[in-house]
PDB file of N, CA and C in Angstrom:
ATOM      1  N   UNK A   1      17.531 -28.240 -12.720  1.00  0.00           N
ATOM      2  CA  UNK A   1      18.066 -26.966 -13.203  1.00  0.00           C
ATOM      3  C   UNK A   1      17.112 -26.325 -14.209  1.00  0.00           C
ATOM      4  N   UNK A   2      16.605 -27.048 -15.180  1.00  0.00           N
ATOM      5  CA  UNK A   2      15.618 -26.607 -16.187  1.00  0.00           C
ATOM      6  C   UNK A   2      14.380 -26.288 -15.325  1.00  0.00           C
ATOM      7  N   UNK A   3      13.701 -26.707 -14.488  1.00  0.00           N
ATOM      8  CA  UNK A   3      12.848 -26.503 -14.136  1.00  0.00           C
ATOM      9  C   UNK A   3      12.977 -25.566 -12.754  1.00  0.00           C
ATOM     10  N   UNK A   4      14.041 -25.264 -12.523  1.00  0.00           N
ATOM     11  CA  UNK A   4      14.241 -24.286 -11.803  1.00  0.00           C
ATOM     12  C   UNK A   4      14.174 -22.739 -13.024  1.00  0.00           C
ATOM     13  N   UNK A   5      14.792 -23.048 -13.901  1.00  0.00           N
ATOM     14  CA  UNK A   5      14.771 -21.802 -14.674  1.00  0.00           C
ATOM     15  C   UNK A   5      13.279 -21.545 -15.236  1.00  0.00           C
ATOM     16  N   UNK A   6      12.709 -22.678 -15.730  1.00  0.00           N
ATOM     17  CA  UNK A   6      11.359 -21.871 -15.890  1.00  0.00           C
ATOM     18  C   UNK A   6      10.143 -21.387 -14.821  1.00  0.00           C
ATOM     19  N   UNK A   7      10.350 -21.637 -13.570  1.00  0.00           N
ATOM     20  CA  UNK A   7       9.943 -21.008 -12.569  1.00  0.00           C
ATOM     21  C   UNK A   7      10.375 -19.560 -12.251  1.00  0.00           C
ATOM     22  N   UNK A   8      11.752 -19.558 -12.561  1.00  0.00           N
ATOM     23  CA  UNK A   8      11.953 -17.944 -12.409  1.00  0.00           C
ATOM     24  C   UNK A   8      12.046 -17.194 -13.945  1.00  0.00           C
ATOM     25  N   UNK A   9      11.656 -17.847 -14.613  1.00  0.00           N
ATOM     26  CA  UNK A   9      10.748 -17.448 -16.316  1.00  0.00           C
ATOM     27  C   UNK A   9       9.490 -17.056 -15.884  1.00  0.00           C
ATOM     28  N   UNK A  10       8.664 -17.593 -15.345  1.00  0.00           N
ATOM     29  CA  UNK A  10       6.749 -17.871 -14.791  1.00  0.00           C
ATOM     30  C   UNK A  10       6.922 -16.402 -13.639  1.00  0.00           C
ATOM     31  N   UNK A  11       7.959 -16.863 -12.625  1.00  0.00           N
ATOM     32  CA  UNK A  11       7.746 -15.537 -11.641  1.00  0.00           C
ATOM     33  C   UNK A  11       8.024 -13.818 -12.342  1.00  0.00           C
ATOM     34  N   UNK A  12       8.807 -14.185 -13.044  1.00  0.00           N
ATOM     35  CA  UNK A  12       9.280 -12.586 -13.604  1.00  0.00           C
ATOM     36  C   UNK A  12       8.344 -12.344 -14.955  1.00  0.00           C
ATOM     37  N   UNK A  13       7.485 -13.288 -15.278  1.00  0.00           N
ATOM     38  CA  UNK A  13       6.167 -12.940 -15.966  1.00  0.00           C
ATOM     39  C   UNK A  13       5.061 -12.432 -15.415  1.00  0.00           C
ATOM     40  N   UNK A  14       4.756 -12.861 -14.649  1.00  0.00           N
ATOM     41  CA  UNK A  14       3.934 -12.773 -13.344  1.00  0.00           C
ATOM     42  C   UNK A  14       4.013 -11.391 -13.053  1.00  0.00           C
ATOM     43  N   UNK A  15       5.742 -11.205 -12.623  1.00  0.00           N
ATOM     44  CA  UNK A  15       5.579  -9.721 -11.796  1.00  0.00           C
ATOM     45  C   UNK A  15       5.743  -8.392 -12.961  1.00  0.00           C
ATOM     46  N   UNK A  16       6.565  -8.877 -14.475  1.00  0.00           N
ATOM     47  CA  UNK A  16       6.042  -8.097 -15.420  1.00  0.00           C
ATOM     48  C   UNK A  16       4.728  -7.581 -16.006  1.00  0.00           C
ATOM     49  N   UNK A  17       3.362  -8.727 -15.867  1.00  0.00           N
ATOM     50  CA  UNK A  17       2.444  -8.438 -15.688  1.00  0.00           C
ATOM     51  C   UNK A  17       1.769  -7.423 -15.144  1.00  0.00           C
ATOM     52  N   UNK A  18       1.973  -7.779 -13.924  1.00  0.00           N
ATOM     53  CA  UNK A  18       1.101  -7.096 -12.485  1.00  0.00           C
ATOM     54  C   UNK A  18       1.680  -5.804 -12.537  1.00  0.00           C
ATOM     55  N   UNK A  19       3.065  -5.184 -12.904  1.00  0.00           N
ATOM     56  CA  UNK A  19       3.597  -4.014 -13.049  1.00  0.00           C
ATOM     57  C   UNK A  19       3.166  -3.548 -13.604  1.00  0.00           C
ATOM     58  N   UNK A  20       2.732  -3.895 -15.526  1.00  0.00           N
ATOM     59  CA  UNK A  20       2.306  -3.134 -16.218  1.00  0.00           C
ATOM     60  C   UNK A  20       0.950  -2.927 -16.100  1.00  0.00           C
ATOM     61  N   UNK A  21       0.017  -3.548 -15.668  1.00  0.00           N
ATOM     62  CA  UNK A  21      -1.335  -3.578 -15.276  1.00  0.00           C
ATOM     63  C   UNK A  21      -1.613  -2.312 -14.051  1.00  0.00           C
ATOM     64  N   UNK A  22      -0.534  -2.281 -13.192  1.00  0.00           N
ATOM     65  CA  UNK A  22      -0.709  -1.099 -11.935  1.00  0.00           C
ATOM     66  C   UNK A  22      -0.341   0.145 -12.531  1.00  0.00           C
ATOM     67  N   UNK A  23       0.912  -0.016 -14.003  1.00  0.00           N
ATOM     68  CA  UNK A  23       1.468   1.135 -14.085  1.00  0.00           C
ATOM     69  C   UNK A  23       0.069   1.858 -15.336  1.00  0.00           C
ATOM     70  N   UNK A  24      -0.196   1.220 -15.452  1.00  0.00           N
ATOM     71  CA  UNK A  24      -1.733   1.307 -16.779  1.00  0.00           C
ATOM     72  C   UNK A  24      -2.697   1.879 -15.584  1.00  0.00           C
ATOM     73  N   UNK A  25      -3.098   1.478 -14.635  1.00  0.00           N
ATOM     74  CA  UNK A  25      -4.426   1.566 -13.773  1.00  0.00           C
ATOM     75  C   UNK A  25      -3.845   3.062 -13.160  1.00  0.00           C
ATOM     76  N   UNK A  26      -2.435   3.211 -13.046  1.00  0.00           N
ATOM     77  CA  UNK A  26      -1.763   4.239 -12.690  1.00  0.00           C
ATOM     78  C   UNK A  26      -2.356   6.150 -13.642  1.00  0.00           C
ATOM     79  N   UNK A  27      -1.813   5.138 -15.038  1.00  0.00           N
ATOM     80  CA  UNK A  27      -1.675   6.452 -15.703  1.00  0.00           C
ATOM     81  C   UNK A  27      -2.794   6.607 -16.208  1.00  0.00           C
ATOM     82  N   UNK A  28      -4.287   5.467 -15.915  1.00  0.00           N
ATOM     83  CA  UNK A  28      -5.710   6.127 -15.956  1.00  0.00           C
ATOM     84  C   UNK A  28      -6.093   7.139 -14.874  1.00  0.00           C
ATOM     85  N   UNK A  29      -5.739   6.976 -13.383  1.00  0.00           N
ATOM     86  CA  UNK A  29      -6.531   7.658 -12.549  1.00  0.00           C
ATOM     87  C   UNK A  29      -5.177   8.912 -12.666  1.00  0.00           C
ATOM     88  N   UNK A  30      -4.549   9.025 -13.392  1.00  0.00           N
ATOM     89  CA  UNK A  30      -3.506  10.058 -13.279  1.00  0.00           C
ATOM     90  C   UNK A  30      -4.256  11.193 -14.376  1.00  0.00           C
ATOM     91  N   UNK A  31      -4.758  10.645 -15.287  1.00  0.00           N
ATOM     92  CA  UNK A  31      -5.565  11.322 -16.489  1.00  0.00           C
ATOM     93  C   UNK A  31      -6.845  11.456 -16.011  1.00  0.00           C
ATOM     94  N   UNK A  32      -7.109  11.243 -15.923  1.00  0.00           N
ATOM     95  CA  UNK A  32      -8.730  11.278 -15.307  1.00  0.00           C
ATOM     96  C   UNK A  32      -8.919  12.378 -13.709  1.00  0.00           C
ATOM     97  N   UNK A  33      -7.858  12.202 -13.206  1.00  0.00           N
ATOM     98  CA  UNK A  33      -8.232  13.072 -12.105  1.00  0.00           C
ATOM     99  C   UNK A  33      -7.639  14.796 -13.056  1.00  0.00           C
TER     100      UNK A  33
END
């Protein structure tokens, strides 16, 4: 059970990451163009 929860701790880091990184890479080529 514990180690089920920190896997879906690790995955929803993961995809908080990668969101804010696309939504950043986002609002450069949004400024820039």
């Amino acid at each position: 059970m514990i180690v089920t929860i920190l896997l879906i701790v690790i995955v929803v880091i993961i995809l908080a990451i990668y969101f804010i990184m696309e939504f950043i890479a986002y609002r450069k080529a949004g400024r820039s163009n």
